[in-house]
PDB file of N, CA and C in Angstrom:
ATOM      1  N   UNK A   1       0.826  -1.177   0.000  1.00  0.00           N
ATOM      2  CA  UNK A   1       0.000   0.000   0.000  1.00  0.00           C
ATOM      3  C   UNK A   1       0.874   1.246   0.000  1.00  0.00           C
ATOM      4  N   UNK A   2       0.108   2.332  -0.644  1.00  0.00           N
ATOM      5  CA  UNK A   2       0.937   3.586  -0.647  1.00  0.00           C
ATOM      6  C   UNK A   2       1.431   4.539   0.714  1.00  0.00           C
ATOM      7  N   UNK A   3       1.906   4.735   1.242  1.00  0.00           N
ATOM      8  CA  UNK A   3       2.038   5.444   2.826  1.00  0.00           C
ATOM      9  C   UNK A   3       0.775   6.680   2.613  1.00  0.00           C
ATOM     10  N   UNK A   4       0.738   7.470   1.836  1.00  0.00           N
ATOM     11  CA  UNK A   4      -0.551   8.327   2.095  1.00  0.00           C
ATOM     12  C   UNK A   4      -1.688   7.653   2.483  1.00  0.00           C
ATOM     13  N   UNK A   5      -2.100   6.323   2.119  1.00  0.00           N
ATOM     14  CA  UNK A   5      -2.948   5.567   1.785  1.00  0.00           C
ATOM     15  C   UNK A   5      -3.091   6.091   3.349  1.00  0.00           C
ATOM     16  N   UNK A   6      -2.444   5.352   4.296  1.00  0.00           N
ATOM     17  CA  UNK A   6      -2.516   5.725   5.675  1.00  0.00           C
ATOM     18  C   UNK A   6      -2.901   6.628   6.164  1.00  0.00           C
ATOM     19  N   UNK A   7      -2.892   8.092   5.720  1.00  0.00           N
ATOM     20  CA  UNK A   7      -2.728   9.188   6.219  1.00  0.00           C
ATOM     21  C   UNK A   7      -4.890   9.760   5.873  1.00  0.00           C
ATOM     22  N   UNK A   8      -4.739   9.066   4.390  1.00  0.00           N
ATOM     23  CA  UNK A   8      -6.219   9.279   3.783  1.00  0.00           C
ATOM     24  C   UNK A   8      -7.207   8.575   4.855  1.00  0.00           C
ATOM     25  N   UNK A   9      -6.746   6.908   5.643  1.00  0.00           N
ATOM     26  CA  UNK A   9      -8.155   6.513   5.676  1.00  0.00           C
ATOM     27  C   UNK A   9      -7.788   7.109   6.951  1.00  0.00           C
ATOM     28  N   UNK A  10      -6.905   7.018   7.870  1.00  0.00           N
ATOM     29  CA  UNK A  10      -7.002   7.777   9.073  1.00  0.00           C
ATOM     30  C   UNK A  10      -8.453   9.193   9.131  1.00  0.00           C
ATOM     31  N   UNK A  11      -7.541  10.061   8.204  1.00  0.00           N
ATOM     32  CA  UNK A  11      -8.679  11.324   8.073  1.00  0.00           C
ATOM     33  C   UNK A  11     -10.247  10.317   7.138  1.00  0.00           C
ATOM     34  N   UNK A  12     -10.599   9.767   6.892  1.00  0.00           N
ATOM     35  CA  UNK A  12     -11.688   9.209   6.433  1.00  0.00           C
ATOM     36  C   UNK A  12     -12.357   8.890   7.481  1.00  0.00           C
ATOM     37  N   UNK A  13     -11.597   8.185   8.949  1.00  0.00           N
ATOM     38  CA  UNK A  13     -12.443   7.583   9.652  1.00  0.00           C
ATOM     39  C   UNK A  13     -13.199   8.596  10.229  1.00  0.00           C
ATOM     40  N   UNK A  14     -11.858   9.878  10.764  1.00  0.00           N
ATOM     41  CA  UNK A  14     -12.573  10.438  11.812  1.00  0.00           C
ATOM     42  C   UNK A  14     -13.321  12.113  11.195  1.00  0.00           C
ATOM     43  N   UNK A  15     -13.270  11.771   9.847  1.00  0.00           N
ATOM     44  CA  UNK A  15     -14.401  13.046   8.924  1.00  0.00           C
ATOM     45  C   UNK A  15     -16.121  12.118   9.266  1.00  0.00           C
ATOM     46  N   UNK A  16     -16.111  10.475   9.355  1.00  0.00           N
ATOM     47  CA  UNK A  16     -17.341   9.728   9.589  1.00  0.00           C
ATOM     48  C   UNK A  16     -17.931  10.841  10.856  1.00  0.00           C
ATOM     49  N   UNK A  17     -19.486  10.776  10.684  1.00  0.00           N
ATOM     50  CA  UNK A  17     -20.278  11.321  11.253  1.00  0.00           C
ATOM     51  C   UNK A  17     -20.527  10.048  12.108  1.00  0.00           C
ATOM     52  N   UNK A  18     -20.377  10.531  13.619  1.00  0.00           N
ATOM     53  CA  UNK A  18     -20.669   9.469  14.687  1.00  0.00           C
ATOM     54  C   UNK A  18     -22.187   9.366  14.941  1.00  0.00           C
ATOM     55  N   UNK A  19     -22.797   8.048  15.265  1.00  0.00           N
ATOM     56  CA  UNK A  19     -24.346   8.011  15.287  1.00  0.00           C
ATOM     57  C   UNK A  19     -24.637   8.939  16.577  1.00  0.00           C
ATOM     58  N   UNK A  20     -25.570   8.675  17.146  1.00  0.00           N
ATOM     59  CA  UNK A  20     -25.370   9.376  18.632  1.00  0.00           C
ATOM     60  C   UNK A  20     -27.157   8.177  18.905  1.00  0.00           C
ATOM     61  N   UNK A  21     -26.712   7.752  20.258  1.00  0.00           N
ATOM     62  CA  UNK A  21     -28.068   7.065  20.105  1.00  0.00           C
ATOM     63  C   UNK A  21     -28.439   7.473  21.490  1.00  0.00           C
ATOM     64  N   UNK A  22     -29.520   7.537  22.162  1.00  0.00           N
ATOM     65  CA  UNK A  22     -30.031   8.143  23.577  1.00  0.00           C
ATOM     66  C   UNK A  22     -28.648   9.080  24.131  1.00  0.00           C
ATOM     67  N   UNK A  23     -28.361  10.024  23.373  1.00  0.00           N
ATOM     68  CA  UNK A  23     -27.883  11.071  23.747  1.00  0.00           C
ATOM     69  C   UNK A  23     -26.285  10.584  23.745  1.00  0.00           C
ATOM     70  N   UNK A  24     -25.560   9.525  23.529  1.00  0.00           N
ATOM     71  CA  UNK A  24     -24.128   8.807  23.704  1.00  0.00           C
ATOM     72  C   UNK A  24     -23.845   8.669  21.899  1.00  0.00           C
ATOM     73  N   UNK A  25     -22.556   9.101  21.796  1.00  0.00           N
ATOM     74  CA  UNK A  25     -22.174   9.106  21.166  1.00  0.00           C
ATOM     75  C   UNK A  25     -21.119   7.291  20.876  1.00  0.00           C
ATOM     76  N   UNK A  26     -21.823   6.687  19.525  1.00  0.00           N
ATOM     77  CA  UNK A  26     -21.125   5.626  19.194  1.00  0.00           C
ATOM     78  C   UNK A  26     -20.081   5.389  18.202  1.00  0.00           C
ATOM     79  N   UNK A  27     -19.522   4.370  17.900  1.00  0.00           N
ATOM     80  CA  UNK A  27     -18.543   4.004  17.004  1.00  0.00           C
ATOM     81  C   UNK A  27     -19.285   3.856  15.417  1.00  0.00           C
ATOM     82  N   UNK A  28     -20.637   3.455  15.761  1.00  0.00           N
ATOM     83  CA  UNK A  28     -21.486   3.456  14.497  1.00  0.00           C
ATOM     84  C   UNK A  28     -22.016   4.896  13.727  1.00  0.00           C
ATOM     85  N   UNK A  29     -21.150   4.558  12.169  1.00  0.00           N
ATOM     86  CA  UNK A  29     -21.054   5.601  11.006  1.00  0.00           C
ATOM     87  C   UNK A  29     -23.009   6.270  10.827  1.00  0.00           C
ATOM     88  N   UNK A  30     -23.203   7.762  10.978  1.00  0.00           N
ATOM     89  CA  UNK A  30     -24.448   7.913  10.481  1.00  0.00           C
ATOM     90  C   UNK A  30     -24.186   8.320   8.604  1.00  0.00           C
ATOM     91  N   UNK A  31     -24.744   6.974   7.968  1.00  0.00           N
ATOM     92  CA  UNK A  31     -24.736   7.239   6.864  1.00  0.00           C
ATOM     93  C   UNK A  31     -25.369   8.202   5.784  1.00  0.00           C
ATOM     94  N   UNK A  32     -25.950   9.034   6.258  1.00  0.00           N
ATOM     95  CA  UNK A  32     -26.460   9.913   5.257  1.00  0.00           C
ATOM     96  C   UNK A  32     -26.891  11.488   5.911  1.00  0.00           C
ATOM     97  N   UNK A  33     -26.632  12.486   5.071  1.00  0.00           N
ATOM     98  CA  UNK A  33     -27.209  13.394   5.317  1.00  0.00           C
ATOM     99  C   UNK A  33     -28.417  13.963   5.030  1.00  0.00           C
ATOM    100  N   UNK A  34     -29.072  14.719   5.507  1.00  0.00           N
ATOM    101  CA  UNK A  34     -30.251  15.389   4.763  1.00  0.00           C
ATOM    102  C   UNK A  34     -30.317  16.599   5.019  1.00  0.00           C
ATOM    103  N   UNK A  35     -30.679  17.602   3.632  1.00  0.00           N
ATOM    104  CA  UNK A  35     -30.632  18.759   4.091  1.00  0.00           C
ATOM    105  C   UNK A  35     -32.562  19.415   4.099  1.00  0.00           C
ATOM    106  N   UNK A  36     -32.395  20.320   5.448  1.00  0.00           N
ATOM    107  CA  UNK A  36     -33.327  20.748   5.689  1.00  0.00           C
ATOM    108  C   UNK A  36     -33.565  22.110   6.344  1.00  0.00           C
ATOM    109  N   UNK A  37     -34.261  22.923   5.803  1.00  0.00           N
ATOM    110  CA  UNK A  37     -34.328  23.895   5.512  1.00  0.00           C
ATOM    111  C   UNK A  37     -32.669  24.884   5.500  1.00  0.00           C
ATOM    112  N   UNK A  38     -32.042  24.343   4.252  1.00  0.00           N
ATOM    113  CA  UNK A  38     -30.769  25.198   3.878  1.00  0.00           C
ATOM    114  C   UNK A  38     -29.554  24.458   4.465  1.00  0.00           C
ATOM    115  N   UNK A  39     -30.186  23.867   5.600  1.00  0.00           N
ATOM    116  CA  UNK A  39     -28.962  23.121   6.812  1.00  0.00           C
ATOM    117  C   UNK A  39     -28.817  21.734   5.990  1.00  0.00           C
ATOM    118  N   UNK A  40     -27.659  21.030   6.574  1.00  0.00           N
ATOM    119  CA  UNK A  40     -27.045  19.691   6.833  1.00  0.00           C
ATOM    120  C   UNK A  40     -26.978  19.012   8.090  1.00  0.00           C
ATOM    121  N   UNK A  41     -27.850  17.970   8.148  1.00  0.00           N
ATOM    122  CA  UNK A  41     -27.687  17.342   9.194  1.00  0.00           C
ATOM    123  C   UNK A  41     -27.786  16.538   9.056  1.00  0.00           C
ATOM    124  N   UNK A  42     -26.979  15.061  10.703  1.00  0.00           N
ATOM    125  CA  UNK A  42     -26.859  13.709   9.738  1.00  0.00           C
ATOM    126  C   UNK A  42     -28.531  12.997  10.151  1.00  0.00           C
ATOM    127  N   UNK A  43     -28.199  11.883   9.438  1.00  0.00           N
ATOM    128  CA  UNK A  43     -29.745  11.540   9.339  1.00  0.00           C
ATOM    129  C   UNK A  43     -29.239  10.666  10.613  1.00  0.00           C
ATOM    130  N   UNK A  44     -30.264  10.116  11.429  1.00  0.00           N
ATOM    131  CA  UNK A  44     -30.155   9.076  12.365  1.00  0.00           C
ATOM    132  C   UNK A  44     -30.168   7.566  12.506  1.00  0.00           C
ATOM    133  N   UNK A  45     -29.628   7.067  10.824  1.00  0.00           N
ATOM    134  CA  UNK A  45     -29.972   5.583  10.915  1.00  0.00           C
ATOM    135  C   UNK A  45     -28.186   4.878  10.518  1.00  0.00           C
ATOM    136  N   UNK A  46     -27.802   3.924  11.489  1.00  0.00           N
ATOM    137  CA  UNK A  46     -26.941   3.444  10.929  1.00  0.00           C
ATOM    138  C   UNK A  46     -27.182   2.007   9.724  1.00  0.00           C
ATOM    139  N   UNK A  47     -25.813   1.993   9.388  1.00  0.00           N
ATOM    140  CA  UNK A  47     -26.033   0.678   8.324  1.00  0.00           C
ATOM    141  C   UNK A  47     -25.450  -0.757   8.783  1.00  0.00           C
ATOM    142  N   UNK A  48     -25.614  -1.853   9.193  1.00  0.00           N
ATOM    143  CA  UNK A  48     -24.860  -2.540   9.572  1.00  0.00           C
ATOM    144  C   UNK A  48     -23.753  -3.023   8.411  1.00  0.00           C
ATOM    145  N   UNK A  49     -24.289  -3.440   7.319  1.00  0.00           N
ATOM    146  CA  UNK A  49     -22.821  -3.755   6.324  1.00  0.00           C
ATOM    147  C   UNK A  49     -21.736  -2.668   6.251  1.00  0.00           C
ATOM    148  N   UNK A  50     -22.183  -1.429   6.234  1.00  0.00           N
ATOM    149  CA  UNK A  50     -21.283  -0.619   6.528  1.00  0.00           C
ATOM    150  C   UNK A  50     -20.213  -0.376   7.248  1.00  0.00           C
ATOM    151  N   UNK A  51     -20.675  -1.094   8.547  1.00  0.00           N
ATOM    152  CA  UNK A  51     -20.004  -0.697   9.543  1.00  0.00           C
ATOM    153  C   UNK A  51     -19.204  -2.169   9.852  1.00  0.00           C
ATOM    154  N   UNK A  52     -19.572  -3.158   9.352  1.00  0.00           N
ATOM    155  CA  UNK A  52     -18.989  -4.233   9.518  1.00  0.00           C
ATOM    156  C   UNK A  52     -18.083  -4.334   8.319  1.00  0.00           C
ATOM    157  N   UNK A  53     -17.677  -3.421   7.026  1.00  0.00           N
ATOM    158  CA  UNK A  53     -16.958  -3.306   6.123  1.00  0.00           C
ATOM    159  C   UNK A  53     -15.525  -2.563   6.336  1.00  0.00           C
ATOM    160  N   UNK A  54     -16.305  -1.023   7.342  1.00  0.00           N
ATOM    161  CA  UNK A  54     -15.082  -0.148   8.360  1.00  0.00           C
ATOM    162  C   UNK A  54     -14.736  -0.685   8.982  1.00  0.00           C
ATOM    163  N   UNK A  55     -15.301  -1.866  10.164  1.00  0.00           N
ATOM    164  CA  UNK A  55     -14.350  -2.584  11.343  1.00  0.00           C
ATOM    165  C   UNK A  55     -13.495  -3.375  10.356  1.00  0.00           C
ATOM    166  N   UNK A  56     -13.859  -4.194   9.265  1.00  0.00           N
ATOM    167  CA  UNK A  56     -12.927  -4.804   8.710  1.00  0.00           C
ATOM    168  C   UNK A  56     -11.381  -3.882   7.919  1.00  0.00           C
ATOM    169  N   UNK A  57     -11.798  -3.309   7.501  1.00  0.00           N
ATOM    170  CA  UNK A  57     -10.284  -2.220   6.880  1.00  0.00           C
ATOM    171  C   UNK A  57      -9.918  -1.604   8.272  1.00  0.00           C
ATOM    172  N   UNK A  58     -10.423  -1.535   9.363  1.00  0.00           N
ATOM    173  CA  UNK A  58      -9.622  -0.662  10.548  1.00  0.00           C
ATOM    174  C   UNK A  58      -8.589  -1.947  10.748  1.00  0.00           C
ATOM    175  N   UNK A  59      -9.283  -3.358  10.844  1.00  0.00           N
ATOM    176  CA  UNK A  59      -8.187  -4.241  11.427  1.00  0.00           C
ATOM    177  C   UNK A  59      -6.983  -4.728  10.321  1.00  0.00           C
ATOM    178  N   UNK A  60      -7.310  -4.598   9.015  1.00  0.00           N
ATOM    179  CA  UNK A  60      -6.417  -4.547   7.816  1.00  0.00           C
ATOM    180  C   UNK A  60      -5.487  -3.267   8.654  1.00  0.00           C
ATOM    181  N   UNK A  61      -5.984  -2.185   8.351  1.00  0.00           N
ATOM    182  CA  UNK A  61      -4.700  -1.384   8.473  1.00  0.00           C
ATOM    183  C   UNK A  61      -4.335  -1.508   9.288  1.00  0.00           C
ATOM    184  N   UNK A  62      -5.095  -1.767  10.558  1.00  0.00           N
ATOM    185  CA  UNK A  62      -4.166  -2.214  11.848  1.00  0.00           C
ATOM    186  C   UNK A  62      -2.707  -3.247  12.012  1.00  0.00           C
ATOM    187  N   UNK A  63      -3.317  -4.069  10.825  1.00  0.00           N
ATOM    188  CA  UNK A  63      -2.244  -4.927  10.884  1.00  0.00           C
ATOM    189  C   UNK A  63      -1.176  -4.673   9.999  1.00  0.00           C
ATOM    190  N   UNK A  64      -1.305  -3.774   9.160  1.00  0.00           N
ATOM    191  CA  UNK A  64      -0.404  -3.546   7.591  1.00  0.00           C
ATOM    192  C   UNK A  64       0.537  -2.508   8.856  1.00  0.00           C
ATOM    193  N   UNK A  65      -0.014  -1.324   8.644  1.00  0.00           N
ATOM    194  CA  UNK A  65       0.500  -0.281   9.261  1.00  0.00           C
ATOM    195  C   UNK A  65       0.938  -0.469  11.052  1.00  0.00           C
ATOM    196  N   UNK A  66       0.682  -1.758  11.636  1.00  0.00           N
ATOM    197  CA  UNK A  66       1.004  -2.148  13.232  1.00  0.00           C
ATOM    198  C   UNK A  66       0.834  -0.464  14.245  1.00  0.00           C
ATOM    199  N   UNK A  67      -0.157  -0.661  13.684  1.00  0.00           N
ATOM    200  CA  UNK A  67      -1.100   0.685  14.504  1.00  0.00           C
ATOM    201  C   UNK A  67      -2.572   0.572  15.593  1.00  0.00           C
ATOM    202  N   UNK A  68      -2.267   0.406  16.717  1.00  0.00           N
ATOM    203  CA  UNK A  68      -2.859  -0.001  17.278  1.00  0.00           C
ATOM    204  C   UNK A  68      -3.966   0.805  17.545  1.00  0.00           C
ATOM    205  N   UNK A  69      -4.420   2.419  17.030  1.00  0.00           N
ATOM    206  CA  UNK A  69      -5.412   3.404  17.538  1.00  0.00           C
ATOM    207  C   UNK A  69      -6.552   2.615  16.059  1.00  0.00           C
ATOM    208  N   UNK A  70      -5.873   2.316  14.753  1.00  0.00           N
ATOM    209  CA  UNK A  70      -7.051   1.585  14.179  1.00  0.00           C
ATOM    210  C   UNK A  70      -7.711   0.660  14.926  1.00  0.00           C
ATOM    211  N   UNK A  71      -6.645  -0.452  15.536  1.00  0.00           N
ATOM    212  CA  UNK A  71      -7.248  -1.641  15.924  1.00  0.00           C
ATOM    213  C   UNK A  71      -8.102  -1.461  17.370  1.00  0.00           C
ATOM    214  N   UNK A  72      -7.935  -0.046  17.914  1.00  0.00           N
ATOM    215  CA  UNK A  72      -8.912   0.576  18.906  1.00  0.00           C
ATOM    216  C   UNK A  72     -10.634   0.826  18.623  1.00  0.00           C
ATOM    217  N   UNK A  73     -10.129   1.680  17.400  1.00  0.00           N
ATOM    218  CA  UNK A  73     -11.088   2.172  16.836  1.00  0.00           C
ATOM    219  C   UNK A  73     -12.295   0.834  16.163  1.00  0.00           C
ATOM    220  N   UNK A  74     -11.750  -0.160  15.459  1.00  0.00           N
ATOM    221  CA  UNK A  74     -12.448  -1.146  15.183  1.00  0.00           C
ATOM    222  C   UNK A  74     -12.937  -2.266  16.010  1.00  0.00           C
ATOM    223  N   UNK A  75     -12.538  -2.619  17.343  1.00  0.00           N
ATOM    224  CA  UNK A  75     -12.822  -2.913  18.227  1.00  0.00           C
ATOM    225  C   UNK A  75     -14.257  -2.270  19.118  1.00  0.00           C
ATOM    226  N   UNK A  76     -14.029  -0.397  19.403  1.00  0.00           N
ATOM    227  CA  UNK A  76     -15.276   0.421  20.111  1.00  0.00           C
ATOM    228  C   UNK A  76     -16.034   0.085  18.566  1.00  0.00           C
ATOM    229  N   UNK A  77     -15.925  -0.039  17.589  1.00  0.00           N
ATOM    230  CA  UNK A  77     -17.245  -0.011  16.201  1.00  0.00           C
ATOM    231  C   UNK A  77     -17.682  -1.087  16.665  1.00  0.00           C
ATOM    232  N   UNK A  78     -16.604  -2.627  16.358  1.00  0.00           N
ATOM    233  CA  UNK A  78     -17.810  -4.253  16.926  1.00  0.00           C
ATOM    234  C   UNK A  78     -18.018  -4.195  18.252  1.00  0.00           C
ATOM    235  N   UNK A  79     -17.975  -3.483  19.066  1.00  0.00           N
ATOM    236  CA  UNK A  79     -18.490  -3.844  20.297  1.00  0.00           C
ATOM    237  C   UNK A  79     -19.866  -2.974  20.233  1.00  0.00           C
ATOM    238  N   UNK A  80     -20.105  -2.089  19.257  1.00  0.00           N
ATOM    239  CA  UNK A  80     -21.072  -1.266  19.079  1.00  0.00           C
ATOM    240  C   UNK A  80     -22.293  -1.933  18.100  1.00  0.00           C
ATOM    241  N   UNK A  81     -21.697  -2.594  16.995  1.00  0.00           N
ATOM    242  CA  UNK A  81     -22.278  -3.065  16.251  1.00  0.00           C
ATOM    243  C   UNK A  81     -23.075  -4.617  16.810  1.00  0.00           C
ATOM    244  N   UNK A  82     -21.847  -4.849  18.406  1.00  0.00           N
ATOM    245  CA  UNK A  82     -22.963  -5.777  19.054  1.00  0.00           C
ATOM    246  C   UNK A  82     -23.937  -5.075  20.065  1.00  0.00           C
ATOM    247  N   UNK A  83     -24.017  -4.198  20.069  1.00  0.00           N
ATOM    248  CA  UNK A  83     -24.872  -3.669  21.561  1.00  0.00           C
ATOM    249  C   UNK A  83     -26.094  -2.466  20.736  1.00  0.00           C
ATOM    250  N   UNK A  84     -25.594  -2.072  19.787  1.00  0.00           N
ATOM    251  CA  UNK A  84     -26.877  -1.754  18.819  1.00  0.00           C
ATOM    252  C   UNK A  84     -27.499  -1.974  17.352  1.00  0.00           C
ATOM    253  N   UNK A  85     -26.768  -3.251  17.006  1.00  0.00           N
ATOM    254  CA  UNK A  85     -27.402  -3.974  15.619  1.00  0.00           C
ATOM    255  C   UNK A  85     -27.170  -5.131  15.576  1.00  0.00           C
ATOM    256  N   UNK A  86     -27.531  -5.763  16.661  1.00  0.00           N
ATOM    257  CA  UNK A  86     -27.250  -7.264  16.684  1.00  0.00           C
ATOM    258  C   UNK A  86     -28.645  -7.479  17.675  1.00  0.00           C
ATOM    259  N   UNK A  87     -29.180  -8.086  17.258  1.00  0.00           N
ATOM    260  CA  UNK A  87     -31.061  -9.032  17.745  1.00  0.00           C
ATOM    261  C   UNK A  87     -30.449 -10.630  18.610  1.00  0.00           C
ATOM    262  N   UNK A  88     -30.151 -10.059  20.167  1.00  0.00           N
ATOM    263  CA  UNK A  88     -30.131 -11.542  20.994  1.00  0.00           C
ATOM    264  C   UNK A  88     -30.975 -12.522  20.708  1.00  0.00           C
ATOM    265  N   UNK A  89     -32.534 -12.132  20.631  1.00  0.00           N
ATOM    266  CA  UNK A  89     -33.489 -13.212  20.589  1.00  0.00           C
ATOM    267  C   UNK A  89     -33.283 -13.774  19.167  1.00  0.00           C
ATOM    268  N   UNK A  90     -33.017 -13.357  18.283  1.00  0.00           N
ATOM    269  CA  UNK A  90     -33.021 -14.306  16.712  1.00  0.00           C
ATOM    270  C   UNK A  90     -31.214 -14.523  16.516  1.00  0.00           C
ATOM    271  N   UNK A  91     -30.336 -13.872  17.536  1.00  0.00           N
ATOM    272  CA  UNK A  91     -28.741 -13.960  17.247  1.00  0.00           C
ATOM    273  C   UNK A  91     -28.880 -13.776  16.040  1.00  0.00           C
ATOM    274  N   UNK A  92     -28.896 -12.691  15.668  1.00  0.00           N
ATOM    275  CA  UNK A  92     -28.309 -12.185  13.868  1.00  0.00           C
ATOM    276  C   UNK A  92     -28.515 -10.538  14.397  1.00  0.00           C
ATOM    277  N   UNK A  93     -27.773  -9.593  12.986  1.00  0.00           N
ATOM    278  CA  UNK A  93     -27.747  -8.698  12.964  1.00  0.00           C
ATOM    279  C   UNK A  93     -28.548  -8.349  12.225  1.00  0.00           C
ATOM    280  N   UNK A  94     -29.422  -6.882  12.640  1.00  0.00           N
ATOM    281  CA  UNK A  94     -30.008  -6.142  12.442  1.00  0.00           C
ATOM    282  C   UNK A  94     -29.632  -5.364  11.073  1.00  0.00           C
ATOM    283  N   UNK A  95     -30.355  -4.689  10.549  1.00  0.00           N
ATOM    284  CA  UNK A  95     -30.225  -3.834   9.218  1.00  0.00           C
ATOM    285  C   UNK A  95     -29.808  -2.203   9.813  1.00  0.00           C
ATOM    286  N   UNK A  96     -29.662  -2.227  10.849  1.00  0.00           N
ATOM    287  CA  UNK A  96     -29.299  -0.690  11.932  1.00  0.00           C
ATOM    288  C   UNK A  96     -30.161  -1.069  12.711  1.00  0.00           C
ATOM    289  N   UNK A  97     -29.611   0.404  13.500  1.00  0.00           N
ATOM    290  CA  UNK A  97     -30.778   0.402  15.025  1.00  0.00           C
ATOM    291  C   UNK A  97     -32.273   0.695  14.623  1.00  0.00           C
ATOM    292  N   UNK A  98     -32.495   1.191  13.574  1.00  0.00           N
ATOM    293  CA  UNK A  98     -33.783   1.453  13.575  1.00  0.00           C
ATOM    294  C   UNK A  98     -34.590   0.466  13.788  1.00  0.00           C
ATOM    295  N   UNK A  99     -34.131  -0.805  13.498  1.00  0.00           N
ATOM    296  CA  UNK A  99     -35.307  -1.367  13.690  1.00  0.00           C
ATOM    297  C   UNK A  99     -36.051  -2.038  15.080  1.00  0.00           C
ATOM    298  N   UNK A 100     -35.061  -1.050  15.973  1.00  0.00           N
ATOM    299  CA  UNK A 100     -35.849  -1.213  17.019  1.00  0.00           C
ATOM    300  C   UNK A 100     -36.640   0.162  17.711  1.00  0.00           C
ATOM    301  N   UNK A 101     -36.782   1.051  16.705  1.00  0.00           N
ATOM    302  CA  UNK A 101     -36.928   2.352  17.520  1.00  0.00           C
ATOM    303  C   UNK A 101     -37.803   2.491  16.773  1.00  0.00           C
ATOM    304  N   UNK A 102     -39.015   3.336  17.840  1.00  0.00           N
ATOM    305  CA  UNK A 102     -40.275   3.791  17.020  1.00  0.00           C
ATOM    306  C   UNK A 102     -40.414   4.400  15.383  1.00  0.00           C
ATOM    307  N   UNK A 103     -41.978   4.051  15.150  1.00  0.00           N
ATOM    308  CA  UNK A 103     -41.393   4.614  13.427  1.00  0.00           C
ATOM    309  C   UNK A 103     -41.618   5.748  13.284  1.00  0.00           C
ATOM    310  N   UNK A 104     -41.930   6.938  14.662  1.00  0.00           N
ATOM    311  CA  UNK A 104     -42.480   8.304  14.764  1.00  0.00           C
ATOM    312  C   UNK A 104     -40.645   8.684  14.756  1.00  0.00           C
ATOM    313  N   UNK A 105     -39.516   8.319  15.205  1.00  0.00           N
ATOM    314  CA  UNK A 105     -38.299   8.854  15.787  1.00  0.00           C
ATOM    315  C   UNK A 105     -37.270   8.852  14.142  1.00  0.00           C
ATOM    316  N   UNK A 106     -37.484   7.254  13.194  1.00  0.00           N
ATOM    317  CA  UNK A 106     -37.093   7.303  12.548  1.00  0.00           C
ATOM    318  C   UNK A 106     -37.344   8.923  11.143  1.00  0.00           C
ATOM    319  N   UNK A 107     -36.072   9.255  10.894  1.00  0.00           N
ATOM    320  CA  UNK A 107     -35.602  10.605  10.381  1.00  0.00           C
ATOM    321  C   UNK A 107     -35.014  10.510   8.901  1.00  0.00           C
ATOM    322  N   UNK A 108     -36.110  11.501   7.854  1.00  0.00           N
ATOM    323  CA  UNK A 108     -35.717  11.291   6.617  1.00  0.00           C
ATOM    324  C   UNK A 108     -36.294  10.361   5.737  1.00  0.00           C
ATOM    325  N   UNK A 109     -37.153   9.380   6.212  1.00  0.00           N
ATOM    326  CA  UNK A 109     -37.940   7.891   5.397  1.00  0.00           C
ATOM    327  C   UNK A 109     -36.331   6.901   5.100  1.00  0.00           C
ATOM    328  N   UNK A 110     -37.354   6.826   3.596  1.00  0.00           N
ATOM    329  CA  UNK A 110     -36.134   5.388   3.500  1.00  0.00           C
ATOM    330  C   UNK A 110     -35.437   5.548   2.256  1.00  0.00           C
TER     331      UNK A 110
END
């Protein structure tokens, strides 16, 4: 890999818009914006493939580059991706958190 390569996804991770769920800020990416009235703001739904695609390249570069703040960073994402998109009662993952949160809270449609 190219050494900038490093320098790019570093600034990639932490330009990601953090979800924020009951007021706490998580490791899970809010994928989309919407603009409303003139503003930008992020929308409130995470993606699980998404985020299980970022934990995977955090632990790649973790291991290419022997950088342990990736392999931090991808670690707080799966421990996130188990505590808000992962369904105990069926053990599988969820499509995001939304689908456990009212459909009055969900922001933006689909």
């Amino acid at each position: 890999m190219f050494p900038e390569t490093r320098h790019f996804s570093a600034g990639v991770v932490h330009l990601a818009h953090r979800e924020r769920i009951a007021k706490t800020t998580t490791g899970l990416m809010s994928w989309r914006m919407i603009e409303k009235r003139g503003k930008w703001k992020v929308d409130k739904n995470s993606a699980t493939d998404g985020d299980l695609f970022i934990a995977e390249a955090l632990l790649k570069a973790s291991k290419i580059w022997h950088n342990e703040q990736f392999k931090d960073e991808a670690r707080t994402l799966m421990n996130d991706i188990l505590r808000y998109e992962y369904n105990p009662q069926t053990n599988t993952l969820t499509v995001g958190k939304m689908i456990f949160i009212k459909k009055q809270e969900i922001s933006g449609g689909f």
